[in-house]
Protein backbone atom coordinates (compact mmCIF):
# COMPACT_ATOMS: atom_id res chain seq x y z
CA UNK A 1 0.00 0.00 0.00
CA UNK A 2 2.76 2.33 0.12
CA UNK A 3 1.84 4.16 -3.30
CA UNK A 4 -1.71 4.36 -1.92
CA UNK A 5 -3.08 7.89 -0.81
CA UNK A 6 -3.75 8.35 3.01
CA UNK A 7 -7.33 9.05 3.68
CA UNK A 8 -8.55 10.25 7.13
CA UNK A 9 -11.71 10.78 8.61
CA UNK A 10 -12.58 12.99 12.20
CA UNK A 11 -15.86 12.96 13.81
CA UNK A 12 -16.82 16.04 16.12
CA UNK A 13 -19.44 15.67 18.49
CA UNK A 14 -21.40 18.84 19.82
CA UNK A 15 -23.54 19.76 22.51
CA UNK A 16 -26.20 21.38 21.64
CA UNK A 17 -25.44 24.92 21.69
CA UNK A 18 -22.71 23.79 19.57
CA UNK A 19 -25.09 22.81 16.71
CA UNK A 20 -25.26 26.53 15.03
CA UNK A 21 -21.27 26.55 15.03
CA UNK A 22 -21.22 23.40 13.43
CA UNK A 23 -23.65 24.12 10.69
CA UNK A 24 -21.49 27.27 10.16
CA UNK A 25 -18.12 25.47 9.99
CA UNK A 26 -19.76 23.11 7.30
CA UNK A 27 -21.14 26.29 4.88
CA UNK A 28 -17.42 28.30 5.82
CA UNK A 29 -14.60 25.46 6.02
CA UNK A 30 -15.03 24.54 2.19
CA UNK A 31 -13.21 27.44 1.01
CA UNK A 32 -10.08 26.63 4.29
CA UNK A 33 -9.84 23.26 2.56
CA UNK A 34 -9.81 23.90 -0.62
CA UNK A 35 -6.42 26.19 0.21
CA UNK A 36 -5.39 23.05 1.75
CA UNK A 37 -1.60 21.70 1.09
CA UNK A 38 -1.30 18.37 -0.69
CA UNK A 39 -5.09 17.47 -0.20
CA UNK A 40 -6.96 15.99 -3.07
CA UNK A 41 -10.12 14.92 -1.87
CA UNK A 42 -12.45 16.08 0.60
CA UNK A 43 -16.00 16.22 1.89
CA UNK A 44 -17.66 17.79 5.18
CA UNK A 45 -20.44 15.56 6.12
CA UNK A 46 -23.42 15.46 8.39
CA UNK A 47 -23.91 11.70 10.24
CA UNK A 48 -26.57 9.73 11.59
CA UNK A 49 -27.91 6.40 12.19
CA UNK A 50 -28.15 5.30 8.91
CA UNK A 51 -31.65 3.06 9.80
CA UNK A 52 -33.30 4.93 6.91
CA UNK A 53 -31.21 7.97 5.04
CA UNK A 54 -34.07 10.09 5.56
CA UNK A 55 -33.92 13.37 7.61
CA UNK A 56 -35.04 11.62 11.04
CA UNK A 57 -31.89 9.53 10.90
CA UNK A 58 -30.02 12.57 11.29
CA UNK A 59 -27.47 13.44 14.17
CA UNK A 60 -26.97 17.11 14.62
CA UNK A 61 -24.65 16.52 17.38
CA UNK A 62 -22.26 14.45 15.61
CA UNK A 63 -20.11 15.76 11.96
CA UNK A 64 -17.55 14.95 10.00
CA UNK A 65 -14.21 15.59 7.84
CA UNK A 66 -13.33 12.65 4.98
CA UNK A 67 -10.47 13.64 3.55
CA UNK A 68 -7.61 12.45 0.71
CA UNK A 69 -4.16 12.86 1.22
CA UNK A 70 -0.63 12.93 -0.61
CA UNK A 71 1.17 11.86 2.34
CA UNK A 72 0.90 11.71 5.94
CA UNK A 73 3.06 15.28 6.10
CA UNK A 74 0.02 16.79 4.67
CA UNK A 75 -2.04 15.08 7.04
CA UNK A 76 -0.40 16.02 9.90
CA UNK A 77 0.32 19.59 8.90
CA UNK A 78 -3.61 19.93 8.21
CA UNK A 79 -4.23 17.96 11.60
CA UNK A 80 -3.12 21.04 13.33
CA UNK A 81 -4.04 23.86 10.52
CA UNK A 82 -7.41 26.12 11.09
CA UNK A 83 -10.18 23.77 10.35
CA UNK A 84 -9.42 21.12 13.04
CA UNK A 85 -8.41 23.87 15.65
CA UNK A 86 -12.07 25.10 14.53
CA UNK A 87 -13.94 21.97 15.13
CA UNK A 88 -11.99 21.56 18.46
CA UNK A 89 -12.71 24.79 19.98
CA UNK A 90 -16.16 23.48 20.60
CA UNK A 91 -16.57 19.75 20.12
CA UNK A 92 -17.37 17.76 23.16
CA UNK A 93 -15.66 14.68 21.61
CA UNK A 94 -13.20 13.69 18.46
CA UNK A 95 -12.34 10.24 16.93
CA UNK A 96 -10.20 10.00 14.11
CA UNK A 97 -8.88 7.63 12.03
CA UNK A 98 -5.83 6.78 9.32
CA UNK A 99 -6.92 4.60 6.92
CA UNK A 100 -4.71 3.22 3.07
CA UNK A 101 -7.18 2.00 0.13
CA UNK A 102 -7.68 -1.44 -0.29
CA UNK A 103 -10.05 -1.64 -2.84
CA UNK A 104 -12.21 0.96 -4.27
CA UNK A 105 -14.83 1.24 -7.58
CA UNK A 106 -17.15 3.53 -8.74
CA UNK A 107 -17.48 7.87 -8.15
CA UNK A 108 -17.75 10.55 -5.92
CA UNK A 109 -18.97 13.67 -7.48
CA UNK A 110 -17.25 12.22 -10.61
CA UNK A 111 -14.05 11.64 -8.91
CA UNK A 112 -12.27 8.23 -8.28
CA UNK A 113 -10.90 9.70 -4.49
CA UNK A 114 -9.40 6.63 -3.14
CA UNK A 115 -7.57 6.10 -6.83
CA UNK A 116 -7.37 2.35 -8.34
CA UNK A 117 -5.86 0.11 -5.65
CA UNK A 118 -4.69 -3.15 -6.38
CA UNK A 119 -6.36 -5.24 -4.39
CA UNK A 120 -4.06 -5.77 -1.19
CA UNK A 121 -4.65 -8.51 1.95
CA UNK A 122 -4.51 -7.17 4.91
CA UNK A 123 -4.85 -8.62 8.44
CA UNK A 124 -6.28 -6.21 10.77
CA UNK A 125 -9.38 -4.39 11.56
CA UNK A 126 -11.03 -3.28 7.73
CA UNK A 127 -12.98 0.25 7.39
CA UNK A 128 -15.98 -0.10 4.22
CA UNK A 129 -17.41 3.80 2.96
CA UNK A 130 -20.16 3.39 0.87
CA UNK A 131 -21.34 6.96 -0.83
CA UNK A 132 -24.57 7.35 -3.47
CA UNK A 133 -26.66 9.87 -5.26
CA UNK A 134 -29.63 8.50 -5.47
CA UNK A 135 -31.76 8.81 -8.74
CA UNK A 136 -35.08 11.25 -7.36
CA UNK A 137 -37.72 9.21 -8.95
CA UNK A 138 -36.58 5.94 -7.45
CA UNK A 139 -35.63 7.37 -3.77
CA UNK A 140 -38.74 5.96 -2.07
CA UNK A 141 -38.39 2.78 -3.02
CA UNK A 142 -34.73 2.77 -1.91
CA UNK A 143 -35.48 4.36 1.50
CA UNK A 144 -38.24 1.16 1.94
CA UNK A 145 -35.19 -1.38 1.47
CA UNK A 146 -33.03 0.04 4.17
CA UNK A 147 -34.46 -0.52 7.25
CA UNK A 148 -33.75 -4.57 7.14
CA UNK A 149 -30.68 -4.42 5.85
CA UNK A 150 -29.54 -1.59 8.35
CA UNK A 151 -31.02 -3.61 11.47
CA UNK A 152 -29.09 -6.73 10.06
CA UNK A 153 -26.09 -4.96 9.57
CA UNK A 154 -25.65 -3.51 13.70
CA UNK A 155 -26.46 -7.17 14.87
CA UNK A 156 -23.36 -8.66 12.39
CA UNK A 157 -20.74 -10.79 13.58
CA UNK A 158 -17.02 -7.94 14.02
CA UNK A 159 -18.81 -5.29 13.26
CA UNK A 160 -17.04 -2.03 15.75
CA UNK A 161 -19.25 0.92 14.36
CA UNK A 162 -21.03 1.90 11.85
CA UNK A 163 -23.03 5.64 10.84
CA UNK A 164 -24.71 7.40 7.83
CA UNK A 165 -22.83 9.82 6.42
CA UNK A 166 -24.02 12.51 3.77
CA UNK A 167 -23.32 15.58 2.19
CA UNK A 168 -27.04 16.29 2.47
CA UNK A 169 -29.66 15.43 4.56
CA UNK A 170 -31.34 13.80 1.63
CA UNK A 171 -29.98 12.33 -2.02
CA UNK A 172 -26.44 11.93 -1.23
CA UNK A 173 -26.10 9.42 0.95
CA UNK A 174 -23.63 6.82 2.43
CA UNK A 175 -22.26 4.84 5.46
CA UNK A 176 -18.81 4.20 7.30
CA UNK A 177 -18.50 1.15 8.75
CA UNK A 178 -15.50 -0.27 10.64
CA UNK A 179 -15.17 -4.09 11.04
CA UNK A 180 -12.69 -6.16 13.64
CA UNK A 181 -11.33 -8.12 10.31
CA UNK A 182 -11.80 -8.53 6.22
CA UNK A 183 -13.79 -11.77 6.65
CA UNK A 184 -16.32 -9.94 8.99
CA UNK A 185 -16.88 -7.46 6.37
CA UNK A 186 -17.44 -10.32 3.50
CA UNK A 187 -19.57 -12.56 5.98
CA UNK A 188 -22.19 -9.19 5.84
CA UNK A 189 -22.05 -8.08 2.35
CA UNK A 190 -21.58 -11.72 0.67
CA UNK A 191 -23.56 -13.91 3.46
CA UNK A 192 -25.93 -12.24 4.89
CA UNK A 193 -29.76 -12.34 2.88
CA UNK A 194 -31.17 -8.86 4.08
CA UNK A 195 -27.60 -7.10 2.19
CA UNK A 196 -27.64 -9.63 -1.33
CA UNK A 197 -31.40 -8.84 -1.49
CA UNK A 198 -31.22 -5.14 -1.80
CA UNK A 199 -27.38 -5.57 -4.02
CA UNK A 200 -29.66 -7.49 -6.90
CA UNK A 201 -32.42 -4.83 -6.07
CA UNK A 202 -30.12 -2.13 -6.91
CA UNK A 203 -28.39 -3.65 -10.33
CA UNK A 204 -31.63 -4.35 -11.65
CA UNK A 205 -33.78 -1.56 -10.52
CA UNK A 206 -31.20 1.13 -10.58
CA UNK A 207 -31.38 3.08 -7.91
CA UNK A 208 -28.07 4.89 -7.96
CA UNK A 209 -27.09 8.19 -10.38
CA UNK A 210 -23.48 7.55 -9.29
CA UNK A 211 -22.20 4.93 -6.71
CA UNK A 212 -18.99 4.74 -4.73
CA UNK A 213 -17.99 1.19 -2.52
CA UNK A 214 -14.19 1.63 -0.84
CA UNK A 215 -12.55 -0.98 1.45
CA UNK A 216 -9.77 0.38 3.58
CA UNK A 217 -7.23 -0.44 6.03
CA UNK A 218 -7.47 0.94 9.54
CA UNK A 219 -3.72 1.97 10.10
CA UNK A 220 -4.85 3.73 13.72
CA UNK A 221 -7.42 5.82 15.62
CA UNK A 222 -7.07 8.29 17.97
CA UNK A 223 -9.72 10.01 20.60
CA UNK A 224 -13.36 8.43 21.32
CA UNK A 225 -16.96 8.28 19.47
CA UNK A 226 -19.70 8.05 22.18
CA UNK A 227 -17.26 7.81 25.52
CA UNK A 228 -15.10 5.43 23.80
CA UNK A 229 -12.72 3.97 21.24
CA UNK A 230 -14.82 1.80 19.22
CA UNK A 231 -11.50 -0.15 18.08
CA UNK A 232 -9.60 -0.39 21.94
């Protein structure tokens, strides 16, 4: 993995006088990254439970930073630029993570971010992002598959955490998951009925304007997600 970028991703959770500030880092910090040293991808994002990707799975309290990387020097130097420093001066809580591609198909608002891997072993615990933009006329129908799938999913075998993620609270969609090993991860999305029903649900009904599905390796973690690391 040594050619592959580093990717990172930090959660913030808020209190709730610390919603507004959030919502006004995620219309104001576009611009800081985008003047960002060796970044080449990145996405603020709202979380929540995932249950349903509608609005009422939102999580005001909880946000988030995905974000492509040259190298780890330009993770590091952003780890302690303005918009982290921002985020900390009034989140309650901060988990982060390093993570290398392992595998990765499909786009991101028409971007390949995680590159072309080659498809790499690796032994230890495995993160999965899923992203989609959903086509409008088929969203309802989508939104009535998730609920099994996402209630299967948070009883599965090595599962550590898993959240919605979206650029939008409705449309753009995805989750991050993060499993104990690679076999966990295939056990849910090759085993498990409730997950294979809605995959040949969405090839032949076509749900998805664009579609992104990324394996990567969890290189470390720092801080805690709901009074804890969910990897320690």
């Amino acid at each position: 993995m040594p050619d592959s970028p580093l990717v990172t991703l930090h959660l913030w959770s808020v209190s709730g006088t610390g919603v507004p500030r959030a919502v006004g880092h995620m219309a104001t910090d576009r611009l800081r990254l985008r003047r960002t040293p060796g970044l080449r991808f990145a996405k603020l994002l709202g979380t929540g439970s995932g249950r349903t990707f509608t609005v009422r799975d939102a999580d005001p309290h909880r946000w988030g930073l995905l974000a492509v990387w040259d190298d780890e020097a330009a993770a590091d130097a952003a780890d302690s630029g303005p918009v982290a420093a921002g985020w900390r001066g009034f989140a309650d809580e901060e988990w982060s993570a390093r993570l290398r591609p392992l595998t990765a198909r499909g786009l991101w608002s028409r971007r390949e971010p995680f590159g072309r891997p080659t498809p790499t072993r690796w032994e230890g615990p495995v993160a999965a992002v899923t992203r989609a933009r959903l086509v409008t006329r088929k969203a309802v129908r989508f939104w009535s598959a998730v609920p099994p799938v996402s209630a299967d999913l948070h009883r599965s075998p090595g599962l550590r955490m898993a959240l919605g993620i979206g650029e939008a609270p409705l449309g753009l969609q995805g989750t991050f998951s993060v499993w104990e090993s690679g076999a966990a991860l295939n056990a849910f999305a090759y085993d498990r009925a409730p997950h294979a029903a809605v995959v040949e649900r969405t090839a032949r009904e076509g749900w998805y304007a664009e579609e992104l599905f990324a394996r990567l390796a969890v290189l470390s973690t720092t801080g805690r997600l709901g009074g804890r690391d969910p990897l320690a």
